[in-house]
N, C-alpha and C. Protein backbone atom coordinates (compact mmCIF):
# COMPACT_ATOMS: atom_id res chain seq x y z
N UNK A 1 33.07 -48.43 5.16
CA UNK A 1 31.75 -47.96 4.83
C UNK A 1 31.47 -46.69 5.62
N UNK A 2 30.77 -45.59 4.75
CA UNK A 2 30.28 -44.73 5.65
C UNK A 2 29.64 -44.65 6.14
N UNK A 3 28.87 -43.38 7.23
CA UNK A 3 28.01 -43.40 8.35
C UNK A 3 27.06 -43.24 7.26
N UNK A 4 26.62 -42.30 6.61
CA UNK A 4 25.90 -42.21 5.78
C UNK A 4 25.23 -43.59 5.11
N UNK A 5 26.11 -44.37 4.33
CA UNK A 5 25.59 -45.57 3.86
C UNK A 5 25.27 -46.61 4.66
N UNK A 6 25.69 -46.52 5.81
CA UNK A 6 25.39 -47.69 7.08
C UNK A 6 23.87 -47.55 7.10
N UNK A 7 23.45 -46.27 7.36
CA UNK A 7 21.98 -45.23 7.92
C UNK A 7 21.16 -45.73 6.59
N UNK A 8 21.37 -45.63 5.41
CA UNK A 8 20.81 -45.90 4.43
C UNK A 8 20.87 -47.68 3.94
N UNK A 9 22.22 -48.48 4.30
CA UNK A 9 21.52 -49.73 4.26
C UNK A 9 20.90 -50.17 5.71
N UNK A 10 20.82 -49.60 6.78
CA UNK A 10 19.80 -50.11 7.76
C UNK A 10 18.64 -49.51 7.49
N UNK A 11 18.32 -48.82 6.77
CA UNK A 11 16.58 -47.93 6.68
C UNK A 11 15.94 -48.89 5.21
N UNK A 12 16.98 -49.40 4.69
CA UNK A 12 16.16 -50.23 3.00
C UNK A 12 16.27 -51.85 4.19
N UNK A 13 16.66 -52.13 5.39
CA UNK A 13 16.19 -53.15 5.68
C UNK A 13 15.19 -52.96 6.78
N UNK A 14 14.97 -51.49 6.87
CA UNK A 14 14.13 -51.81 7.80
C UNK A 14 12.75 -51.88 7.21
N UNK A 15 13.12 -51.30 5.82
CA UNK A 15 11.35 -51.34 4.99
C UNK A 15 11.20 -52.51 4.15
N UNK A 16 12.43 -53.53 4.13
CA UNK A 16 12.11 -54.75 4.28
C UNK A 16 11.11 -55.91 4.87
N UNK A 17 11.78 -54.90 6.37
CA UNK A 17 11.36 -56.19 7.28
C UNK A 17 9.84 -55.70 7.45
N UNK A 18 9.01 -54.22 7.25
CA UNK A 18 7.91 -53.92 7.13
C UNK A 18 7.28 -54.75 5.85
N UNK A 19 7.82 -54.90 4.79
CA UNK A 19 7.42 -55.46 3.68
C UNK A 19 6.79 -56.74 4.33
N UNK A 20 8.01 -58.01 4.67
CA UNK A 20 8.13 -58.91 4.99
C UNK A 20 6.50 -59.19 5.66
N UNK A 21 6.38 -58.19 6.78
CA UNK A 21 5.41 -58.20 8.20
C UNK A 21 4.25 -58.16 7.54
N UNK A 22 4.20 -57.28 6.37
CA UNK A 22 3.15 -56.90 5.89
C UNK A 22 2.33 -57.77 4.78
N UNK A 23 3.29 -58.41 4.37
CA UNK A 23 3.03 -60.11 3.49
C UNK A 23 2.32 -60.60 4.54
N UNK A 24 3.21 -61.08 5.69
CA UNK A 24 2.65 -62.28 6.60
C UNK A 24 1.19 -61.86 7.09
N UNK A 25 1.07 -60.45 7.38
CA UNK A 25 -0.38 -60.14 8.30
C UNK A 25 -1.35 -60.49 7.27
N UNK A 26 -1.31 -59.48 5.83
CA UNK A 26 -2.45 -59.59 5.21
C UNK A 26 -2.96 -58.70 5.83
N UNK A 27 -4.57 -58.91 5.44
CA UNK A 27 -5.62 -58.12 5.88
C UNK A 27 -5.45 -57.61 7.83
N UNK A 28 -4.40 -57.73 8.46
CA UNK A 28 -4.51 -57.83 9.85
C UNK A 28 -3.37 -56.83 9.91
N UNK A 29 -2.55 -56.23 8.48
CA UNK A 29 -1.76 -55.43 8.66
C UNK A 29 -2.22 -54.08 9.70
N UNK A 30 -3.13 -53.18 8.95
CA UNK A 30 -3.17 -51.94 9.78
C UNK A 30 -3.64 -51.77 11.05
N UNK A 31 -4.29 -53.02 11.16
CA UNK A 31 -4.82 -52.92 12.65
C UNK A 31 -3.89 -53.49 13.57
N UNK A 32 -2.82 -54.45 13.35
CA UNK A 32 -1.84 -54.62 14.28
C UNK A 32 -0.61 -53.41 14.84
N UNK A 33 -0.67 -52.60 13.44
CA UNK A 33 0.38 -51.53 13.07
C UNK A 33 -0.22 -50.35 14.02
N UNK A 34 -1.62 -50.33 13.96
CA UNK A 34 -2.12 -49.47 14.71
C UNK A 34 -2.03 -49.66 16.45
N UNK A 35 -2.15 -50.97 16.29
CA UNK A 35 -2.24 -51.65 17.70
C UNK A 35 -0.76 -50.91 18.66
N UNK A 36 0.06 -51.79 17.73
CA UNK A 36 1.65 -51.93 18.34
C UNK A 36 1.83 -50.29 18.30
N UNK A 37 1.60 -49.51 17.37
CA UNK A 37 2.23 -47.71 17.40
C UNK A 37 1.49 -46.87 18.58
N UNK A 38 -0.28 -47.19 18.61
CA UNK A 38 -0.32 -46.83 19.65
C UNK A 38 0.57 -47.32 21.00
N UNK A 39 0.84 -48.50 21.06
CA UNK A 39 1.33 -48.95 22.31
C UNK A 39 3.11 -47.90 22.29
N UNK A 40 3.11 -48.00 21.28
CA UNK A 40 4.77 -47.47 20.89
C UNK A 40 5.13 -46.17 21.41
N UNK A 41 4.10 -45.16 21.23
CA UNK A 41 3.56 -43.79 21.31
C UNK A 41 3.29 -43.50 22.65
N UNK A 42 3.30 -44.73 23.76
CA UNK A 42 3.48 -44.77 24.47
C UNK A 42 4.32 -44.36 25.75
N UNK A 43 5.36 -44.96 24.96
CA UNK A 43 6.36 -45.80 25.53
C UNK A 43 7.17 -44.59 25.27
N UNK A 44 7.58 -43.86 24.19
CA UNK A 44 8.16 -43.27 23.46
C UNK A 44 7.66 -41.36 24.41
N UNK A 45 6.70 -41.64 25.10
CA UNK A 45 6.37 -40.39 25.90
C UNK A 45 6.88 -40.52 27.33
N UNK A 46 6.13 -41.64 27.58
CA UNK A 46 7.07 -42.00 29.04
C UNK A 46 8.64 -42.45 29.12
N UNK A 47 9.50 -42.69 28.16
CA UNK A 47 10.50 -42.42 28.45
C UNK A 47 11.51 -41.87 27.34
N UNK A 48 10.74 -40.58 26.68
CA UNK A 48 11.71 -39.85 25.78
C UNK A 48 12.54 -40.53 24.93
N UNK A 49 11.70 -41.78 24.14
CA UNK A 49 12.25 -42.05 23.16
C UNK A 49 12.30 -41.98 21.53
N UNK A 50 13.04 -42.09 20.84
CA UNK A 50 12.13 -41.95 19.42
C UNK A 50 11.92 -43.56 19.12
N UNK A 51 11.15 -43.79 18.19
CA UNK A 51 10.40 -44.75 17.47
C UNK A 51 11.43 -45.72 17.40
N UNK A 52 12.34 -45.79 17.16
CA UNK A 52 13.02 -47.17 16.84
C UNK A 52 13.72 -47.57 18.44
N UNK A 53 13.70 -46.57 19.14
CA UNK A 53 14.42 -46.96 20.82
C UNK A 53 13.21 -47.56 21.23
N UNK A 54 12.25 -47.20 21.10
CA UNK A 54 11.23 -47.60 21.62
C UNK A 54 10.64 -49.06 21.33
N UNK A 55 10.83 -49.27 20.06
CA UNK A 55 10.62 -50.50 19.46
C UNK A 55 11.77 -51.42 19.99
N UNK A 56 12.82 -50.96 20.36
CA UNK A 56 13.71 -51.75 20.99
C UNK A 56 13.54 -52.29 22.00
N UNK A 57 13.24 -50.90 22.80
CA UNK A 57 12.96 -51.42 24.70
C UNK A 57 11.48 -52.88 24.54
N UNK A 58 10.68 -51.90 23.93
CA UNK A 58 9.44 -53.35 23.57
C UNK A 58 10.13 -54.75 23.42
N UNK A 59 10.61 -54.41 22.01
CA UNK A 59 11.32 -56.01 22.19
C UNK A 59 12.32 -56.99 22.51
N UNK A 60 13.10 -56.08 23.33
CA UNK A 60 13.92 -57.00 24.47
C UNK A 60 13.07 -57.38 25.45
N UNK A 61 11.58 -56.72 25.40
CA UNK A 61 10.61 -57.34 26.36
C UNK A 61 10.07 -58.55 26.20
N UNK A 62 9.95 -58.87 25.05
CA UNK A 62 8.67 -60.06 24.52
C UNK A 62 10.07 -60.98 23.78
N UNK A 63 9.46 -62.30 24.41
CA UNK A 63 10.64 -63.18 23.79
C UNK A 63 10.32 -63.97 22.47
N UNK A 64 8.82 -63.27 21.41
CA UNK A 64 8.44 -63.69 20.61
C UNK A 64 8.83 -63.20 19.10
N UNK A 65 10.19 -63.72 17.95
CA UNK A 65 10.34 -63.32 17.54
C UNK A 65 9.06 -62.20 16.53
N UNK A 66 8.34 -62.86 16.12
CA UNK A 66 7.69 -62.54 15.13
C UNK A 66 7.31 -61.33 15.64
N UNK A 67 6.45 -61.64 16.96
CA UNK A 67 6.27 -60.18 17.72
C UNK A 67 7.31 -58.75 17.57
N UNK A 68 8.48 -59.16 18.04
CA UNK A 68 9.90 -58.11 17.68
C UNK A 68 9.99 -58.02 16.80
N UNK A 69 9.10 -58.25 15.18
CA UNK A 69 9.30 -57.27 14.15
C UNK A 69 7.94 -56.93 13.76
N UNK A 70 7.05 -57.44 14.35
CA UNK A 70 6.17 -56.34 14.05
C UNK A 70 5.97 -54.89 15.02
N UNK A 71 6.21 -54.99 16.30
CA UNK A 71 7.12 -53.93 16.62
C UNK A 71 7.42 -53.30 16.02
N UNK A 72 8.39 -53.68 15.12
CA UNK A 72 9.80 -53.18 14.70
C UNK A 72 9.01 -52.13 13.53
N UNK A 73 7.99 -53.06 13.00
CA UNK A 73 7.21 -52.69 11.73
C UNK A 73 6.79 -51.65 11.66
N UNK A 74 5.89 -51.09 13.47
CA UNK A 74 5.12 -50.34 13.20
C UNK A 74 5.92 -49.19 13.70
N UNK A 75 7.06 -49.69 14.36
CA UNK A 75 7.81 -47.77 14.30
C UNK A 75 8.16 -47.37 12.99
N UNK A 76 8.26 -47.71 12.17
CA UNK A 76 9.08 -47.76 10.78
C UNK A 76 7.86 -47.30 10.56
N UNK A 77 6.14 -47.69 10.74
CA UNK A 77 5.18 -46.90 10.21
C UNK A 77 4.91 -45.65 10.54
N UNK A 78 5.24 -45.50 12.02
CA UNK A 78 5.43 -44.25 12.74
C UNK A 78 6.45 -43.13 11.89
N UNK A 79 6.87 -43.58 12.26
CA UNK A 79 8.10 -42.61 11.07
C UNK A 79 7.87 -42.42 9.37
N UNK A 80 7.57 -43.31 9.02
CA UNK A 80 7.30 -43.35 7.39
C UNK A 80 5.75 -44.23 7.07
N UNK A 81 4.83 -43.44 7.11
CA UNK A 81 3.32 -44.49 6.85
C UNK A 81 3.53 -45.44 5.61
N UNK A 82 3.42 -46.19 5.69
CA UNK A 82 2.88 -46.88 4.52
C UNK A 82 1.82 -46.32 3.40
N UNK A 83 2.32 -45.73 1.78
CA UNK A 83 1.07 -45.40 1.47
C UNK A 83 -0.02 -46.70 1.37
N UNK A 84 -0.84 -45.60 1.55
CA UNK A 84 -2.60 -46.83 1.69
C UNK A 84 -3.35 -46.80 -0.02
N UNK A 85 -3.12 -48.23 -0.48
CA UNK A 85 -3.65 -48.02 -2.12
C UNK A 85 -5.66 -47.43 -1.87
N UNK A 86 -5.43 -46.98 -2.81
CA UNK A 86 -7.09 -46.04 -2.97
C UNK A 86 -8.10 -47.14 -3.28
């Protein structure tokens, strides 16, 4: 497999696992997304990371899965917003 297609099937699972997050929250989606990116935006200044390192370091922190993908969720929002229906 190539590098190319590796990059492209890890990015259709990572808007998966946003999908997924975004079922489970419901109505609690943007405000958690907001929650966790600010915190992300953080993290990502104090130690020169981009969005998905950052979501990493977070969740080797917290031993709560569900937590480690919404994390995961909201760098993936950082990087690519979710459009917002009108």
């Amino acid at each position: 497999m190539s590098k190319q297609q590796d990059v492209i099937e890890m990015t259709a699972k990572l808007y998966k696992i946003r999908d997924s997050v975004r079922s489970l929250l419901g109505s609690q989606f943007q405000s958690r997304m907001k929650e966790y990116g600010d915190l992300l935006t953080t993290v990502m200044k104090e130690r020169q990371l981009d969005a998905i390192a950052a979501a990493t370091f977070l969740g080797n922190a917290v031993e709560n899965p569900f937590l480690q993908i919404q994390i995961l969720s909201a760098a993936v929002e950082l990087v690519e917003p979710s459009e917002v229906p009108a």
